[in-house]
C-alpha atoms as a PDB file:
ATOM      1  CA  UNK A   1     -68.389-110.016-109.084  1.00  0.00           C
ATOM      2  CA  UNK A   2     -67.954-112.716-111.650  1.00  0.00           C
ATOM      3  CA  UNK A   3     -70.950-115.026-112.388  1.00  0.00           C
ATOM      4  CA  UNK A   4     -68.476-117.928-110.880  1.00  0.00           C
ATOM      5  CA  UNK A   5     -68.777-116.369-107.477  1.00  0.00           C
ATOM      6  CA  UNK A   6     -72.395-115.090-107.630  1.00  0.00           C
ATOM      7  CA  UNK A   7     -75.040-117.245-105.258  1.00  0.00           C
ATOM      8  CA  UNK A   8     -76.804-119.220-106.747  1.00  0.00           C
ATOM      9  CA  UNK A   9     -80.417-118.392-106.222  1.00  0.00           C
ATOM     10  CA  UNK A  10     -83.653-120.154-107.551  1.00  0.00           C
ATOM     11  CA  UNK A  11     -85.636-119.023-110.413  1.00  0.00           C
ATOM     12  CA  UNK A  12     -89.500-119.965-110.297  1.00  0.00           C
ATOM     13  CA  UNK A  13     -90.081-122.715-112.432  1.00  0.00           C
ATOM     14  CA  UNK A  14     -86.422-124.480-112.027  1.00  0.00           C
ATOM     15  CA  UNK A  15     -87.536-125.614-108.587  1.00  0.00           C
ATOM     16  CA  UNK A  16     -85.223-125.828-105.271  1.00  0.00           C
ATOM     17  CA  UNK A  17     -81.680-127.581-105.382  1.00  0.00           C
ATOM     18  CA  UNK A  18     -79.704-129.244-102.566  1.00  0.00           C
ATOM     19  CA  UNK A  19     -77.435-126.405-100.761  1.00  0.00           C
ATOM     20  CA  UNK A  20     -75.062-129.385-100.656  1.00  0.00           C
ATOM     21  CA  UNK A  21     -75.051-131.257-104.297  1.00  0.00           C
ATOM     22  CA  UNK A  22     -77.832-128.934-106.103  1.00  0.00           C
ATOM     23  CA  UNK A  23     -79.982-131.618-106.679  1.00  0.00           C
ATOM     24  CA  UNK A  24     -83.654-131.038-107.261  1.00  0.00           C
ATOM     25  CA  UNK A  25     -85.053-131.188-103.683  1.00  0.00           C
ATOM     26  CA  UNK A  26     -87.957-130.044-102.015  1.00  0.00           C
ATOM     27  CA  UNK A  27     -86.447-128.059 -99.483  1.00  0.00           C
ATOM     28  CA  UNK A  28     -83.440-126.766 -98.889  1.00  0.00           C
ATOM     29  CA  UNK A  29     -81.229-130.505 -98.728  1.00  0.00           C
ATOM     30  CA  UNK A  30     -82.440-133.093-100.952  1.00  0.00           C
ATOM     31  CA  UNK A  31     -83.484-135.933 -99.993  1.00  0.00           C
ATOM     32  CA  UNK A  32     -80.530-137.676 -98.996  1.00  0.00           C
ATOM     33  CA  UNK A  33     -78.787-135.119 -97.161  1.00  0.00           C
ATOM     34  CA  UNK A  34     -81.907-134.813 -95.775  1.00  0.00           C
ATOM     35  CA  UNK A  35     -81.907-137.873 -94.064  1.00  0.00           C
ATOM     36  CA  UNK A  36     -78.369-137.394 -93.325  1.00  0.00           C
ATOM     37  CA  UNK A  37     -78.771-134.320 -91.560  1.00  0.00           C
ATOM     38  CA  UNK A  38     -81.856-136.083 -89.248  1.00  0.00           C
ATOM     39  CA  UNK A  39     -79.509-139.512 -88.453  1.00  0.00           C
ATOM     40  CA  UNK A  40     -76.643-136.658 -87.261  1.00  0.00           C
ATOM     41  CA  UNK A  41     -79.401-134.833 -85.104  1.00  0.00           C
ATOM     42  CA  UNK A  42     -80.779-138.087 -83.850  1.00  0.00           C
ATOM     43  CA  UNK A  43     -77.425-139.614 -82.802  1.00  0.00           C
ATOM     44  CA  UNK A  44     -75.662-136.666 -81.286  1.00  0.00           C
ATOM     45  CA  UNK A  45     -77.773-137.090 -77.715  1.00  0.00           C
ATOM     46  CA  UNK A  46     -75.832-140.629 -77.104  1.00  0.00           C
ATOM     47  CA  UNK A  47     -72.155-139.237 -78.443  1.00  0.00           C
ATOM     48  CA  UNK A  48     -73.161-136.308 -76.272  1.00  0.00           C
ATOM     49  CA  UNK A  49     -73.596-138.358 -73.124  1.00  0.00           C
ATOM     50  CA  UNK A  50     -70.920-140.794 -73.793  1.00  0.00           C
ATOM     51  CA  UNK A  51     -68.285-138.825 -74.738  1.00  0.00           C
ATOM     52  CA  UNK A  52     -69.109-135.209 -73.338  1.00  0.00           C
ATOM     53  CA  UNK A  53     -68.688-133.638 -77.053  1.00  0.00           C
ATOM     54  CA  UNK A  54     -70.466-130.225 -77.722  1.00  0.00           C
ATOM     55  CA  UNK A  55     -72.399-130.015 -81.033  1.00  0.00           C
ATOM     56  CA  UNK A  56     -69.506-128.125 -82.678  1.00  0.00           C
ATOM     57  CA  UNK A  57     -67.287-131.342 -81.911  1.00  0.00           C
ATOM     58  CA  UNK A  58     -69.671-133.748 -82.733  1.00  0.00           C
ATOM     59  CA  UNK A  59     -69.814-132.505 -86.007  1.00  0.00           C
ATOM     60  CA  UNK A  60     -65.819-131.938 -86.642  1.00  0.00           C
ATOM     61  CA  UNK A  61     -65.606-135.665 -85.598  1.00  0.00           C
ATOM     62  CA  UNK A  62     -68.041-136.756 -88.329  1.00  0.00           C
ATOM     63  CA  UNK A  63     -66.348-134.710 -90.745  1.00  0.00           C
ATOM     64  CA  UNK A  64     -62.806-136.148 -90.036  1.00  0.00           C
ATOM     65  CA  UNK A  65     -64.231-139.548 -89.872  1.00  0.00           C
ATOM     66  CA  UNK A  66     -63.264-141.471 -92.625  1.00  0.00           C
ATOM     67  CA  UNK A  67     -65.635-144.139 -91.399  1.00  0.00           C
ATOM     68  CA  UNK A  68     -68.496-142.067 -91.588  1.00  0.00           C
ATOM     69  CA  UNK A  69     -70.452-142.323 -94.701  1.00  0.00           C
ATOM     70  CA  UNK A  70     -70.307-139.393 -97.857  1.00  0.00           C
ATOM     71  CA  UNK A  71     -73.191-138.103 -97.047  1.00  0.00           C
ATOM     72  CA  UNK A  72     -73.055-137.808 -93.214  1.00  0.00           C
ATOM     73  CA  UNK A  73     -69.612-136.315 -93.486  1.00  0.00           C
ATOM     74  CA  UNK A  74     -71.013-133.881 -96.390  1.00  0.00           C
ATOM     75  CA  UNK A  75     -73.983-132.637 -94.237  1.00  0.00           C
ATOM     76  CA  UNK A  76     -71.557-132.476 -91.074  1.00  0.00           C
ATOM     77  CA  UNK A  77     -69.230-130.367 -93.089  1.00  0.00           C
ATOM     78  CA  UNK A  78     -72.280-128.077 -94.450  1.00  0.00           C
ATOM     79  CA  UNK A  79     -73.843-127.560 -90.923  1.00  0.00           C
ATOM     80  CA  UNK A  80     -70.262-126.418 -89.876  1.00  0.00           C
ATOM     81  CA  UNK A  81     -69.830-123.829 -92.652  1.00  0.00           C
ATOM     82  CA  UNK A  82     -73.089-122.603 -92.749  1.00  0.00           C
ATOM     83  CA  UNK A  83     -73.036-121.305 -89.242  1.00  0.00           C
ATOM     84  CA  UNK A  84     -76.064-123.926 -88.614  1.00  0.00           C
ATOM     85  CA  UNK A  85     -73.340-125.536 -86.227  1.00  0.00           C
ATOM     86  CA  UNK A  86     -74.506-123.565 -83.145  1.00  0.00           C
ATOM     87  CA  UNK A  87     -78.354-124.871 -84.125  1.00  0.00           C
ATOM     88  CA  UNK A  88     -77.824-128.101 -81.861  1.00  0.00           C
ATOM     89  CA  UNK A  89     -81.002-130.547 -81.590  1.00  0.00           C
END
């Protein structure tokens, strides 16, 4: 495997990047996909009840949504791919 298509993984003293952007971060999405990721969780309850959307949807209509901000449709996109999609809050 080429070092294009290796994963990236930390080394000690470079410090943790976004999974999204690789920006420094303290955990594993910096700090604005960070709060990204918490405004998705916290407003998926009311599209839930409203519109009867599973978490999978939810998040496929945030990613489509050219309405939604960068970041939220980023984050959306990441929880998706990353098989976190079946982690609803």
């Amino acid at each position: 495997m080429d070092d294009l298509h290796k994963p990236r993984m930390p080394i000690k003293d470079e410090g943790m990047k976004c999974s999204i952007c690789e920006a420094e971060s303290k955990g594993e999405l910096c700090e604005e996909h960070a709060e990204a990721e918490a405004r998705i969780r916290d407003h998926y309850t009311t599209w839930h009840e409203r519109m009867d959307v599973t978490w999978e949807e939810y998040l496929r209509l945030l990613e489509a949504n050219e309405s939604s901000g960068k970041w939220i449709r980023e984050v959306a996109s990441y929880l998706i791919y990353s098989g976190a999609r079946t982690r609803s809050p």
